[in-house]
N, C-alpha and C. Protein backbone atom coordinates (compact mmCIF):
# COMPACT_ATOMS: atom_id res chain seq x y z
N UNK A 1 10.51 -13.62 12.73
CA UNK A 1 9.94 -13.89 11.40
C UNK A 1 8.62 -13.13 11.26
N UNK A 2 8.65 -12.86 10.06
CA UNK A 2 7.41 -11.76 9.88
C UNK A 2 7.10 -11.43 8.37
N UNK A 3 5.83 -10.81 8.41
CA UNK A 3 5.58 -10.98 6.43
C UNK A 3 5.69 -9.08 6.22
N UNK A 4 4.96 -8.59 7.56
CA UNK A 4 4.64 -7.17 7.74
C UNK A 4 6.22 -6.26 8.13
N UNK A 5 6.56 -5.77 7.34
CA UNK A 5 7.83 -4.39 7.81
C UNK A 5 7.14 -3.58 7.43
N UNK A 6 8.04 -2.39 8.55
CA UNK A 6 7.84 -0.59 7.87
C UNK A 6 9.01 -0.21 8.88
N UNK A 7 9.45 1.29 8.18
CA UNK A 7 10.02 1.72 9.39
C UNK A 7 9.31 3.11 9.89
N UNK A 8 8.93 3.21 11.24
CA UNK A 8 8.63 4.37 11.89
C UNK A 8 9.27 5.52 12.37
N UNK A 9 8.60 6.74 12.41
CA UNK A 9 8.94 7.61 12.67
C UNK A 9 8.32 8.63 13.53
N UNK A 10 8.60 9.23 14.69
CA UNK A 10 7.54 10.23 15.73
C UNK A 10 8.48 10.96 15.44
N UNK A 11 7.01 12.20 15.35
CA UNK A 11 7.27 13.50 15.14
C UNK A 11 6.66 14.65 15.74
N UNK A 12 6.98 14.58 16.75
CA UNK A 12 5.92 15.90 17.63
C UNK A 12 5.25 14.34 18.55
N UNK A 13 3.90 14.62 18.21
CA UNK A 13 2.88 13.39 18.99
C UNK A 13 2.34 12.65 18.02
N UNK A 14 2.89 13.09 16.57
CA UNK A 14 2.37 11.96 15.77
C UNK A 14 3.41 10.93 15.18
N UNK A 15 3.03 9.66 14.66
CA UNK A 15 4.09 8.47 14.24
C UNK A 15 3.47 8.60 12.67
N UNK A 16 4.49 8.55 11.83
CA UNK A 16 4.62 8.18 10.11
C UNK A 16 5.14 7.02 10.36
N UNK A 17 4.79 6.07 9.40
CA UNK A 17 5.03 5.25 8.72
C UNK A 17 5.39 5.06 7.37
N UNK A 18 6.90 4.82 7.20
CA UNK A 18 7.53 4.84 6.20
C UNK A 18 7.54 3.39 5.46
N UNK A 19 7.86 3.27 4.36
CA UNK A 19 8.53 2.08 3.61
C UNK A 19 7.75 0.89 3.84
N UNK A 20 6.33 0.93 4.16
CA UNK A 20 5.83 -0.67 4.54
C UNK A 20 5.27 -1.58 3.13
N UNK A 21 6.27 -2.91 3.81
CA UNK A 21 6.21 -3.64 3.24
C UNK A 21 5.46 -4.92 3.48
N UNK A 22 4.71 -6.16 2.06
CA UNK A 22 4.37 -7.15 2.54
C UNK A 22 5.05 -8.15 1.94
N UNK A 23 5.76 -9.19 2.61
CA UNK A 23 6.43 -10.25 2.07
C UNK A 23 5.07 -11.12 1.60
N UNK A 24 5.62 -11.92 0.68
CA UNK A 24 4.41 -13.09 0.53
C UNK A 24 5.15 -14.42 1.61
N UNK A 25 6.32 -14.91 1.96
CA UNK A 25 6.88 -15.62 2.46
C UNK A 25 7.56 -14.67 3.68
N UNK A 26 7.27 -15.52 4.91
CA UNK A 26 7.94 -14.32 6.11
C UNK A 26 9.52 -14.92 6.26
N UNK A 27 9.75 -13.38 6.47
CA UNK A 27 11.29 -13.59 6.57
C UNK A 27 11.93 -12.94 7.76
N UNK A 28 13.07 -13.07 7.90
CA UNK A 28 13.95 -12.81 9.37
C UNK A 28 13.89 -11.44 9.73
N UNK A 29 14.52 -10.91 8.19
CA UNK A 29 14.71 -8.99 8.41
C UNK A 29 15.25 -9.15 6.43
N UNK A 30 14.33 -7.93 6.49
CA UNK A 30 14.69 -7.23 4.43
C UNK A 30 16.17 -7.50 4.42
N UNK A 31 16.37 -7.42 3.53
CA UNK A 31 17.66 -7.43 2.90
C UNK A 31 17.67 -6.59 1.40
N UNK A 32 18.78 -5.71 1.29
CA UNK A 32 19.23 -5.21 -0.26
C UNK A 32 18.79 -6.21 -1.22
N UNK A 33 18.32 -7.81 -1.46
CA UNK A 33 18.50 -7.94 -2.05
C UNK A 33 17.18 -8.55 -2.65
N UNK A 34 15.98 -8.06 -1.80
CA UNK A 34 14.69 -8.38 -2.05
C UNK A 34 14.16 -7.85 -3.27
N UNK A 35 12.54 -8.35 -3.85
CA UNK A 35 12.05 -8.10 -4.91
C UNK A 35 11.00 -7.58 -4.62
N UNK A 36 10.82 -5.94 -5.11
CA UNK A 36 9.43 -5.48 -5.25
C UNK A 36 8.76 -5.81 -6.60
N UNK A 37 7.70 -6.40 -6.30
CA UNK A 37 6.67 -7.16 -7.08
C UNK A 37 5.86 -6.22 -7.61
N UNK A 38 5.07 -5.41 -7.05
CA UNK A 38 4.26 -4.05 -7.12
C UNK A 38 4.21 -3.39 -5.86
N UNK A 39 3.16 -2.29 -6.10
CA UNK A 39 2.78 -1.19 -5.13
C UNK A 39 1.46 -1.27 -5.15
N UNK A 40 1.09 -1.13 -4.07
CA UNK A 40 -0.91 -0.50 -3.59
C UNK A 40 -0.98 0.76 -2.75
N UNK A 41 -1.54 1.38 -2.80
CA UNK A 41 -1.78 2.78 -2.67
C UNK A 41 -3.48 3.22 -1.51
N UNK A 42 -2.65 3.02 -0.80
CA UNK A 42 -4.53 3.52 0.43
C UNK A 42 -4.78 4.62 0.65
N UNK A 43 -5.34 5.66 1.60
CA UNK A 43 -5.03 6.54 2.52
C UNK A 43 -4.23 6.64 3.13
N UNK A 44 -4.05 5.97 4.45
CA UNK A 44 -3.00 6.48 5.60
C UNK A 44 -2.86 5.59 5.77
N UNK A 45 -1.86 5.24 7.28
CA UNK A 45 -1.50 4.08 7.55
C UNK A 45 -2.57 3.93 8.86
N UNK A 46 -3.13 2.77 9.43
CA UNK A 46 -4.51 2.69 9.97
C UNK A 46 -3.55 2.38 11.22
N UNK A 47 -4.51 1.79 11.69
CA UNK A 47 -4.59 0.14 13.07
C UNK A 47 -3.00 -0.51 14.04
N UNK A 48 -1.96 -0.92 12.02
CA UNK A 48 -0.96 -1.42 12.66
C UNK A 48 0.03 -0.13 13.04
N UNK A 49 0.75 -1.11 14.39
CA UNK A 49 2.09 0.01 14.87
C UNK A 49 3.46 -0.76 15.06
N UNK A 50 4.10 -0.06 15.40
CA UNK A 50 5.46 -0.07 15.86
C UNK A 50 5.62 -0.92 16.90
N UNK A 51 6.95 -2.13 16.73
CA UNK A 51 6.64 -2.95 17.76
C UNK A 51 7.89 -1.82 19.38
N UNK A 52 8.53 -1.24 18.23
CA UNK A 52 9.53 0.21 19.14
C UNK A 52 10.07 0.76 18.72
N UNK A 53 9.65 2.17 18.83
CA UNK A 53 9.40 3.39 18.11
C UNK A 53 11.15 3.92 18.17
N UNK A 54 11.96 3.07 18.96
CA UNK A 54 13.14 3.80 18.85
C UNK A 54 14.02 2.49 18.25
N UNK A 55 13.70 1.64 17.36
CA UNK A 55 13.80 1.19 15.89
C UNK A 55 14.58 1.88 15.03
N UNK A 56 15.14 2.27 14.67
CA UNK A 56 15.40 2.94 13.29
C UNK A 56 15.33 2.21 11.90
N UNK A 57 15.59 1.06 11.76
CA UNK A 57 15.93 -0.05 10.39
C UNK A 57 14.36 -0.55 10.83
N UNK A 58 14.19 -1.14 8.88
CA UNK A 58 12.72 -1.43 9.12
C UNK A 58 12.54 -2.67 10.37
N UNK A 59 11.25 -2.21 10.86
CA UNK A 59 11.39 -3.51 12.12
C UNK A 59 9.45 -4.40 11.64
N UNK A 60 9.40 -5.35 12.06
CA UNK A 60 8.58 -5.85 12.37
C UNK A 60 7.53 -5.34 13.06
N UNK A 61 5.88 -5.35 12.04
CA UNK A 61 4.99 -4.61 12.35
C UNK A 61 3.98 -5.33 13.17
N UNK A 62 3.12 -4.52 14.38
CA UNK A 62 2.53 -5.11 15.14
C UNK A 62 1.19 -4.90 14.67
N UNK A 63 0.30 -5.83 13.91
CA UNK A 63 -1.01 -5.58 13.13
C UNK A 63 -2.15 -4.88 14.12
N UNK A 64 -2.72 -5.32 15.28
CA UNK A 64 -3.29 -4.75 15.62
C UNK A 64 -4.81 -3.90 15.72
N UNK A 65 -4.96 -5.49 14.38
CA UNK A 65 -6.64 -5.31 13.96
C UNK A 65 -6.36 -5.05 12.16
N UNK A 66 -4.98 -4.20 11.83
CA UNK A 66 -5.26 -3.90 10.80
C UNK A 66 -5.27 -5.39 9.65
N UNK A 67 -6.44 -4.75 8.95
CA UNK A 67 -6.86 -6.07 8.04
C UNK A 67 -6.53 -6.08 6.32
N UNK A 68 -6.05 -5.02 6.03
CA UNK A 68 -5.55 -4.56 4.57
C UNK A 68 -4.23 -5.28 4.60
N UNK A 69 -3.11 -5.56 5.56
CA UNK A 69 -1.94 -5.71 5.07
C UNK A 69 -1.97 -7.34 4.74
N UNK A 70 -2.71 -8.28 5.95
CA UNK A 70 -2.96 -9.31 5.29
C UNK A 70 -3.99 -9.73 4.17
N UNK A 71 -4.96 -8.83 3.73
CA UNK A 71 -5.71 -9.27 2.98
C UNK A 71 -5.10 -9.10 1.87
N UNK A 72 -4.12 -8.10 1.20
CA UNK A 72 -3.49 -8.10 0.28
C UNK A 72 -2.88 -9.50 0.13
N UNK A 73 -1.82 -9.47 0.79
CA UNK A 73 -0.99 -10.40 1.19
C UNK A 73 -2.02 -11.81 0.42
N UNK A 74 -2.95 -12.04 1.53
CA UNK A 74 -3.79 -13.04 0.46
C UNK A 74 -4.51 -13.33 -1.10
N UNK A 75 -4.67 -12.00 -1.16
CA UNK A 75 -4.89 -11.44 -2.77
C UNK A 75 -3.62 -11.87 -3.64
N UNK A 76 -2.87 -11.53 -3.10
CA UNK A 76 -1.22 -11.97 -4.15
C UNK A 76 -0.85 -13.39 -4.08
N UNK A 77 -1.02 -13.96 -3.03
CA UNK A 77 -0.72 -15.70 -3.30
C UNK A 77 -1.62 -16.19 -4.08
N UNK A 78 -2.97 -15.82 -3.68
CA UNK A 78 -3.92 -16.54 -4.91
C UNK A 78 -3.73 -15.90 -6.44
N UNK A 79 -3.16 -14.80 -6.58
CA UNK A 79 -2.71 -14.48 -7.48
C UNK A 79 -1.47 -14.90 -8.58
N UNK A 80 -0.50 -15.19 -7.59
CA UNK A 80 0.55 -15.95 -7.91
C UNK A 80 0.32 -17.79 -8.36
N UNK A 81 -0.41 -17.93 -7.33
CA UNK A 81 -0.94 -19.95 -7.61
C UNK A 81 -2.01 -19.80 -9.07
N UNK A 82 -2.95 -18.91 -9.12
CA UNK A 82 -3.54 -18.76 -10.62
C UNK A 82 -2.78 -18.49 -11.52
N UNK A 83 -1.50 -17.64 -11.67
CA UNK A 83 -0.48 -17.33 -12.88
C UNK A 83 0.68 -18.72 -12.91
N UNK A 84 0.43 -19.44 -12.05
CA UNK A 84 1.22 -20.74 -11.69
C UNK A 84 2.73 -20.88 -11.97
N UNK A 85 2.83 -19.32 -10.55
CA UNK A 85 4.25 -18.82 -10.48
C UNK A 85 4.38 -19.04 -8.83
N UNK A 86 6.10 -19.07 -8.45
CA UNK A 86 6.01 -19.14 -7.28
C UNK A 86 6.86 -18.17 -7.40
N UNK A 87 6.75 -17.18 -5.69
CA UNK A 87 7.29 -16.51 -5.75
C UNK A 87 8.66 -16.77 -4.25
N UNK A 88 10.13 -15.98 -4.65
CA UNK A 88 10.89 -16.66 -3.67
C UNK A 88 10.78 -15.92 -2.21
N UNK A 89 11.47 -16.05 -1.18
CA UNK A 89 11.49 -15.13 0.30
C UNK A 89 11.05 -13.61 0.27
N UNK A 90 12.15 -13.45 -0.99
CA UNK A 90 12.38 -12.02 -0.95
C UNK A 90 11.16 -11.04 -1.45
N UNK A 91 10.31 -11.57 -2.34
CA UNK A 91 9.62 -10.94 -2.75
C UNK A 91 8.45 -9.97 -2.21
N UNK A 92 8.19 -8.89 -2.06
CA UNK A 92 7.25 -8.18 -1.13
C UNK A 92 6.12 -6.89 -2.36
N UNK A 93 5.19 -6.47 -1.92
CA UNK A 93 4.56 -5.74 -2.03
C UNK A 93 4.91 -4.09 -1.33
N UNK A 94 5.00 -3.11 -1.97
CA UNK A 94 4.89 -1.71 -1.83
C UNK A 94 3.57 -1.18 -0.84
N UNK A 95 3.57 -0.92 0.14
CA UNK A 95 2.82 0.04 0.57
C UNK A 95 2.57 1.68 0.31
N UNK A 96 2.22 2.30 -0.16
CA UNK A 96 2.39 3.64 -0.55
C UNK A 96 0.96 4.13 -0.13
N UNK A 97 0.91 5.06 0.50
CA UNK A 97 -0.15 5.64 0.92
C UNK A 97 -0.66 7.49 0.82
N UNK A 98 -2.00 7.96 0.46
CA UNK A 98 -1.76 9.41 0.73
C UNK A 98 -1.14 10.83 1.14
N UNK A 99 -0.92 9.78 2.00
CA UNK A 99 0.45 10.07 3.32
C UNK A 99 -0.12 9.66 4.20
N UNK A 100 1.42 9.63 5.45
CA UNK A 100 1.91 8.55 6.09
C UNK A 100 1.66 8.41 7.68
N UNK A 101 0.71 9.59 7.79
CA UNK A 101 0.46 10.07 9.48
C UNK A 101 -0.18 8.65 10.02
N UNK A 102 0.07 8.27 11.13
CA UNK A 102 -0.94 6.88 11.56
C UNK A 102 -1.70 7.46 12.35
N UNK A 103 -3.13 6.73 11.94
CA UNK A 103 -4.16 7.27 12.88
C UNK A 103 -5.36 6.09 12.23
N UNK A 104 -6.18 5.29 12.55
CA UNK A 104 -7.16 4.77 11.88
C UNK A 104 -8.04 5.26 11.83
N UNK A 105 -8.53 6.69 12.69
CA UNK A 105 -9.76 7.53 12.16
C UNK A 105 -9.60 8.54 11.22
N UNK A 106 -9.61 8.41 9.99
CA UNK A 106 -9.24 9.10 9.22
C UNK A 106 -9.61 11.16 9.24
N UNK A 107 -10.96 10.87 9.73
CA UNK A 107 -10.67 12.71 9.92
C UNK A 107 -9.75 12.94 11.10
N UNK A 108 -9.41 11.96 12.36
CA UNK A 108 -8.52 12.65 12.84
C UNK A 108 -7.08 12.72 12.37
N UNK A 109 -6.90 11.83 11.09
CA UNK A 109 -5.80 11.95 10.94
C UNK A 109 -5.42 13.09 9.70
N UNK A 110 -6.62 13.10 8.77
CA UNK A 110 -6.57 14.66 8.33
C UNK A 110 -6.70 15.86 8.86
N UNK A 111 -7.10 15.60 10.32
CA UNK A 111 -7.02 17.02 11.26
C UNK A 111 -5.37 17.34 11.37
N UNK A 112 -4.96 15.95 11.74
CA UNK A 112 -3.77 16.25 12.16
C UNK A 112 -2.52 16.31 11.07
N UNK A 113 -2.41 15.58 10.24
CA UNK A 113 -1.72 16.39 8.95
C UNK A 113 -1.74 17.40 8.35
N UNK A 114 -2.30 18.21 8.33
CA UNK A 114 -3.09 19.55 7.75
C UNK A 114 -2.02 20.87 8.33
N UNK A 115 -1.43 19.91 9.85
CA UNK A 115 -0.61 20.98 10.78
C UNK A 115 0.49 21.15 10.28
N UNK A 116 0.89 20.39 8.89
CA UNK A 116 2.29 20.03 8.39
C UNK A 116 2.50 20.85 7.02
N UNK A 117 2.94 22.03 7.10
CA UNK A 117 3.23 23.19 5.99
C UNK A 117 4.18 22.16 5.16
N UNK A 118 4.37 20.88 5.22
CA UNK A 118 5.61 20.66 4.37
C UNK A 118 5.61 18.99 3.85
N UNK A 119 5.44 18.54 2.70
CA UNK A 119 5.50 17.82 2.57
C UNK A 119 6.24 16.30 2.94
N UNK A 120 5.38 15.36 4.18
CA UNK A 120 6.50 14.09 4.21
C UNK A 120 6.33 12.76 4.20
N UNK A 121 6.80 12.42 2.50
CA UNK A 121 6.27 11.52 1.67
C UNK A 121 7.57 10.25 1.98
N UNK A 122 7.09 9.06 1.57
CA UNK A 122 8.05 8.42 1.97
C UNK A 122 8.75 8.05 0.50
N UNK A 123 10.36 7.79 0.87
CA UNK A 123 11.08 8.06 -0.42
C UNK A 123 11.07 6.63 -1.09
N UNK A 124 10.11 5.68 -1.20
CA UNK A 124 9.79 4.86 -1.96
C UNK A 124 8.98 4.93 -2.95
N UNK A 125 8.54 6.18 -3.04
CA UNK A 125 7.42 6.41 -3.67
C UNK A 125 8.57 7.03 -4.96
N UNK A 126 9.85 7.29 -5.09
CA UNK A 126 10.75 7.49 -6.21
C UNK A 126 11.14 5.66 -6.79
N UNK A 127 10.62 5.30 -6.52
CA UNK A 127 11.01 3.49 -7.36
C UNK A 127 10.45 3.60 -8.36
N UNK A 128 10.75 2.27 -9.47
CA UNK A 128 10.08 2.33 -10.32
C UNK A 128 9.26 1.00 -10.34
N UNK A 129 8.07 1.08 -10.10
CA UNK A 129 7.34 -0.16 -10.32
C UNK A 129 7.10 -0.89 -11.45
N UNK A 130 6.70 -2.25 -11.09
CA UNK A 130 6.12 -2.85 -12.15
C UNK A 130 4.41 -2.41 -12.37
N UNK A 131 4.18 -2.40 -11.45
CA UNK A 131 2.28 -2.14 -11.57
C UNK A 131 2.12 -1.45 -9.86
N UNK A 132 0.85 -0.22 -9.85
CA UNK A 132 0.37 0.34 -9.01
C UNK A 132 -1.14 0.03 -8.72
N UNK A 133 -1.71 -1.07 -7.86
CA UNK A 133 -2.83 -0.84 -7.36
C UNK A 133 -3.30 -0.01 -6.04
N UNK A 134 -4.95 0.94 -7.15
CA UNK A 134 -5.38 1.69 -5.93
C UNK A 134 -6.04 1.60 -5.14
N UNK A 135 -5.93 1.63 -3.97
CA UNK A 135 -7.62 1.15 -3.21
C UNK A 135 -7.82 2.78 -2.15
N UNK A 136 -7.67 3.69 -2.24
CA UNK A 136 -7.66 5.11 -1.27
C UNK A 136 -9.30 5.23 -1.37
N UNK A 137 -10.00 4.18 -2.05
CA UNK A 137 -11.63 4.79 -1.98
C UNK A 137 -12.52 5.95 -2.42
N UNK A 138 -13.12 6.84 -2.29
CA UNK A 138 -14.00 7.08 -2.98
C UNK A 138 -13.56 9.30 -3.00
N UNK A 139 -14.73 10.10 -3.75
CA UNK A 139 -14.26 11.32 -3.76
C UNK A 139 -13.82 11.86 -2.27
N UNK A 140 -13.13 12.66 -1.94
CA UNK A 140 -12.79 13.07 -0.82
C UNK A 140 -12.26 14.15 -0.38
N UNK A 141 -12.78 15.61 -0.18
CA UNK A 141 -11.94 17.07 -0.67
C UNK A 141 -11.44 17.69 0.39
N UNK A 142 -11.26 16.86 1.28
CA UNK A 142 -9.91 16.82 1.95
C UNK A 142 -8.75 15.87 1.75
N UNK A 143 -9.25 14.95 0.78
CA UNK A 143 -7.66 14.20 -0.20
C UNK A 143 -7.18 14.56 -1.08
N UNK A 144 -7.97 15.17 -2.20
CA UNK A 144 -7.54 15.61 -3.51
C UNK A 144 -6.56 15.77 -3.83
N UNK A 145 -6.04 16.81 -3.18
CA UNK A 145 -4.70 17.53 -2.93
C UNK A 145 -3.40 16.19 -2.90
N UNK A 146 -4.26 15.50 -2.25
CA UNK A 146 -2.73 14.48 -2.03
C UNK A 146 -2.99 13.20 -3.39
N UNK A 147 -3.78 13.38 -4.06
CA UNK A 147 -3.73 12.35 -5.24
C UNK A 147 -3.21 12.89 -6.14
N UNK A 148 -2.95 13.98 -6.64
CA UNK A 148 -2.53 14.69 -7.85
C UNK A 148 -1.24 13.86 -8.68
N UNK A 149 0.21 13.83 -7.37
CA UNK A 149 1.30 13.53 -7.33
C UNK A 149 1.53 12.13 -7.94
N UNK A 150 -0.05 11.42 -7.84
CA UNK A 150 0.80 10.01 -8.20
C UNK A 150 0.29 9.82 -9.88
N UNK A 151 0.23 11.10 -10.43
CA UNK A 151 -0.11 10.91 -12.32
C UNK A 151 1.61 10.49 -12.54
N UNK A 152 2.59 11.23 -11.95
CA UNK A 152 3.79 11.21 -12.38
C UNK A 152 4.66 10.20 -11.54
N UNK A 153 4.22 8.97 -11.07
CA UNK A 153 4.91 7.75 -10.69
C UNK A 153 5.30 7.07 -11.65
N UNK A 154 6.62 6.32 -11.18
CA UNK A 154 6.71 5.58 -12.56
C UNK A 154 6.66 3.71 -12.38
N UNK A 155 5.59 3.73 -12.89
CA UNK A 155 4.88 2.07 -13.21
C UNK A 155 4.45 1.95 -14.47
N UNK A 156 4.99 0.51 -14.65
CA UNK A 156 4.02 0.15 -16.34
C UNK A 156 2.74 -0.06 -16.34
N UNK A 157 1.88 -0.16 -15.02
CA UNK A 157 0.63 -0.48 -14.90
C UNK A 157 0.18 0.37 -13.90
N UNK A 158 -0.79 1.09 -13.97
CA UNK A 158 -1.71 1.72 -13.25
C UNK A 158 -3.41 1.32 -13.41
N UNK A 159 -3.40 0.96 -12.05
CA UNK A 159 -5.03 0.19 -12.17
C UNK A 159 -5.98 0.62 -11.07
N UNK A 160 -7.20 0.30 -10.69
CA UNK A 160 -8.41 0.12 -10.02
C UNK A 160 -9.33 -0.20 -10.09
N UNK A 161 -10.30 -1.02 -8.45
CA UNK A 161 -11.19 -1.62 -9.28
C UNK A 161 -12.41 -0.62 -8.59
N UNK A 162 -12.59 -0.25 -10.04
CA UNK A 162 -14.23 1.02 -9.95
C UNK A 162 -15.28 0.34 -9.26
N UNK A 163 -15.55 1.39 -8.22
CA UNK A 163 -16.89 0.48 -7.32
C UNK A 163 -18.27 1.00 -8.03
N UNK A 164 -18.14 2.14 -8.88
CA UNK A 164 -19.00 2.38 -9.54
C UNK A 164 -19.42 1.48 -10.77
N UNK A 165 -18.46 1.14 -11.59
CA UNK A 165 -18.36 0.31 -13.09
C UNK A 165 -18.27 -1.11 -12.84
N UNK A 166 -17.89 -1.73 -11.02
CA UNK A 166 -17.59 -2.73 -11.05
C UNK A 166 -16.83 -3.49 -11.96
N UNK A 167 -15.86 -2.76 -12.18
CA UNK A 167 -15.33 -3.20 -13.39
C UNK A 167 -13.31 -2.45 -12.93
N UNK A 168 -12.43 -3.18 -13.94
CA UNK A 168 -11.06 -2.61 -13.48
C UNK A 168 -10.73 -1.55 -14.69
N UNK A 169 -10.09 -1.02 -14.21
CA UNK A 169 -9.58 0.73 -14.68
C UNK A 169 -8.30 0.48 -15.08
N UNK A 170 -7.64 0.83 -15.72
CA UNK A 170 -6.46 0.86 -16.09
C UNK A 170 -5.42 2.26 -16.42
N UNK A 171 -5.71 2.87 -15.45
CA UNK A 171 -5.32 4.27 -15.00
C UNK A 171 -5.02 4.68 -13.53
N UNK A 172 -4.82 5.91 -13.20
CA UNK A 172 -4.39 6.38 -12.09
C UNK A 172 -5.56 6.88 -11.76
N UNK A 173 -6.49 6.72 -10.44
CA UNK A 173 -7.55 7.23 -10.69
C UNK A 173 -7.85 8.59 -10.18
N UNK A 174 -8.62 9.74 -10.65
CA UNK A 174 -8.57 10.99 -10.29
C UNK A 174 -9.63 11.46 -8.88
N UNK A 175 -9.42 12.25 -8.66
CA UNK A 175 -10.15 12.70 -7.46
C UNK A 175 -11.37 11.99 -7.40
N UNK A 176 -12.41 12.50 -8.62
CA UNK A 176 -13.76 11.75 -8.58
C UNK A 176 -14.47 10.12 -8.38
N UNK A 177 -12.93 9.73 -8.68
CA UNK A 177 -12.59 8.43 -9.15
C UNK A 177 -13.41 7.68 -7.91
N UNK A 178 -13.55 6.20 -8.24
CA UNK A 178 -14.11 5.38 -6.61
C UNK A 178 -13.21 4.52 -6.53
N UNK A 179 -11.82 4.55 -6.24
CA UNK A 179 -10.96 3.19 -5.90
C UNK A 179 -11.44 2.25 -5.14
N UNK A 180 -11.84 0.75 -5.17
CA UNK A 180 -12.37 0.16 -4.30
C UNK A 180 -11.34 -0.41 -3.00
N UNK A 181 -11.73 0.29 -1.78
CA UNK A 181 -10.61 -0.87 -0.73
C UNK A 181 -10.47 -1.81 -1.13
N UNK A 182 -9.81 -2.81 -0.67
CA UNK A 182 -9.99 -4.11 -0.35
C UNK A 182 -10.72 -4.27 0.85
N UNK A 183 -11.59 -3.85 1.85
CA UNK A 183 -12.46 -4.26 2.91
C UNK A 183 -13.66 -4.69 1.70
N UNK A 184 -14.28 -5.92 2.02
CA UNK A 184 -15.11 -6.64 1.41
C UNK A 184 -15.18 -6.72 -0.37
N UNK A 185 -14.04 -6.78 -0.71
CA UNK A 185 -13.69 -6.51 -1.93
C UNK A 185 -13.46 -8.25 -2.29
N UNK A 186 -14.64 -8.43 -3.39
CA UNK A 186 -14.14 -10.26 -3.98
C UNK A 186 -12.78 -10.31 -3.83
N UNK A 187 -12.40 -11.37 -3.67
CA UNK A 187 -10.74 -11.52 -4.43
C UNK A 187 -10.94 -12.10 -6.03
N UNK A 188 -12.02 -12.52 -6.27
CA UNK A 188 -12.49 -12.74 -7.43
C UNK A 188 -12.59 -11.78 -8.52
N UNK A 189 -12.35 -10.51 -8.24
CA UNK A 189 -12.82 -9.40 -8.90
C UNK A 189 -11.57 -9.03 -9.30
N UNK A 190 -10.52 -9.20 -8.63
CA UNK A 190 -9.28 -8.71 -8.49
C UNK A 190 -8.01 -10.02 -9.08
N UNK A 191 -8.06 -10.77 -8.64
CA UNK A 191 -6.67 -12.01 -8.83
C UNK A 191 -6.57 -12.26 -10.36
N UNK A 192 -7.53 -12.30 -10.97
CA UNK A 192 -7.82 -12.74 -12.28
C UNK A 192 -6.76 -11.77 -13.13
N UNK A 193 -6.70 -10.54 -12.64
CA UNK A 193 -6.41 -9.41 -13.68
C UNK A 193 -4.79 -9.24 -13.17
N UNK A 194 -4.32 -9.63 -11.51
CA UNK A 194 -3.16 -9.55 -11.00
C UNK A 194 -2.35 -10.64 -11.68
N UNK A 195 -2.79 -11.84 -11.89
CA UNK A 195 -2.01 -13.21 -11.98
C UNK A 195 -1.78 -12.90 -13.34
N UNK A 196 -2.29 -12.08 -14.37
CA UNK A 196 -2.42 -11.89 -15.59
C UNK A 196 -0.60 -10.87 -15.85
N UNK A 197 -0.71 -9.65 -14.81
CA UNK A 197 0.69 -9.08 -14.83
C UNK A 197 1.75 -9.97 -14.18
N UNK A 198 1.36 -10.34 -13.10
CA UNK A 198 2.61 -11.48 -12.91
C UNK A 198 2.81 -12.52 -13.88
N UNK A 199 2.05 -13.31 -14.48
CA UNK A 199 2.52 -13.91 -16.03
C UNK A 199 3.80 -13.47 -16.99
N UNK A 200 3.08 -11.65 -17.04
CA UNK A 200 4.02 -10.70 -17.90
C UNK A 200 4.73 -10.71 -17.33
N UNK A 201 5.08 -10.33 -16.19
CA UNK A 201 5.90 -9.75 -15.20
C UNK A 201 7.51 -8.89 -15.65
């Protein structure tokens, strides 16, 4: 039982992380017949890994310090209990990231993507969402390049919460942009405006 999936991939000496997902209710193993709720959008994939890399189907993720997959995770239940919806097993959150190299030091992991003449995005990023939150953080010109791609996702909602405006965005945000993580991010700042699309839903 588990709330955290992805499935992994090594490639040379580095591991991608594909397809990660967050259940709000932990479950056995995904099934065809689960509900993506939305998508959030970071950098890379940090901290958590592979519980075995010779896995192929999504498997159960080993956290490993990383603190984004549950803090979301907590962001959306209080989100869900304020829109005074419940949500069933199946339901999970989108991981989508810059791309997918794992590394939690981020220049080493832009050292080491950089080696890759070829784009390898994970093919969830062709769904169609209900809503996209961003948190990839602040200008960065060794990211740029990889934010362009997500003007042409398809979601009815595109959001962020500006660490500059302190305030939420309702767009895709551009290079200059300041997406706020979620590392020390209110949940106060944030649930109010989530529980509001799950209402719509």
């Amino acid at each position: 039982m588990s709330y955290f999936w992805a499935k992994f991939q090594k490639i040379g000496i580095d591991v991608f992380r594909y397809d990660t997902r967050i259940y709000l209710q932990s479950i056995r193993a995904p099934s065809e017949n689960d509900i993506c709720i939305g998508a959030i959008v970071g950098k890379n994939p940090g901290s958590a890994k592979a519980n075995n890399l010779n896995i192929i189907p999504l498997q159960q993720i080993k956290l490993d310090g990383d603190k984004l997959l549950p803090t979301v995770r907590n962001i959306l239940l209080k989100s869900f209990n304020k829109a005074g919806k419940t949500m069933s097993s199946g339901g999970y959150i989108q991981v989508l990231n810059l791309f997918y190299l794992c590394d939690p030091v981020l220049v080493n992991a832009i050292g080491s993507i950089v080696k890759y003449d070829f784009p390898m995005y994970c093919n969830s990023e062709s769904k169609a969402f209900h809503w996209i939150w961003y948190v990839w953080g602040g200008e960065n010109v060794n990211l740029s390049n990889f934010k362009h791609r997500f003007r042409n996702f398809n979601a009815k909602e595109h959001f962020f919460f500006d660490w500059k405006t302190k305030s939420i965005n309702k767009h895709v945000p551009g290079p200059k942009d300041f997406a706020r993580h979620t590392q020390g991010l209110s949940h106060e700042s944030i649930v109010p405006y989530i529980s509001e699309l799950i209402k719509n839903g």
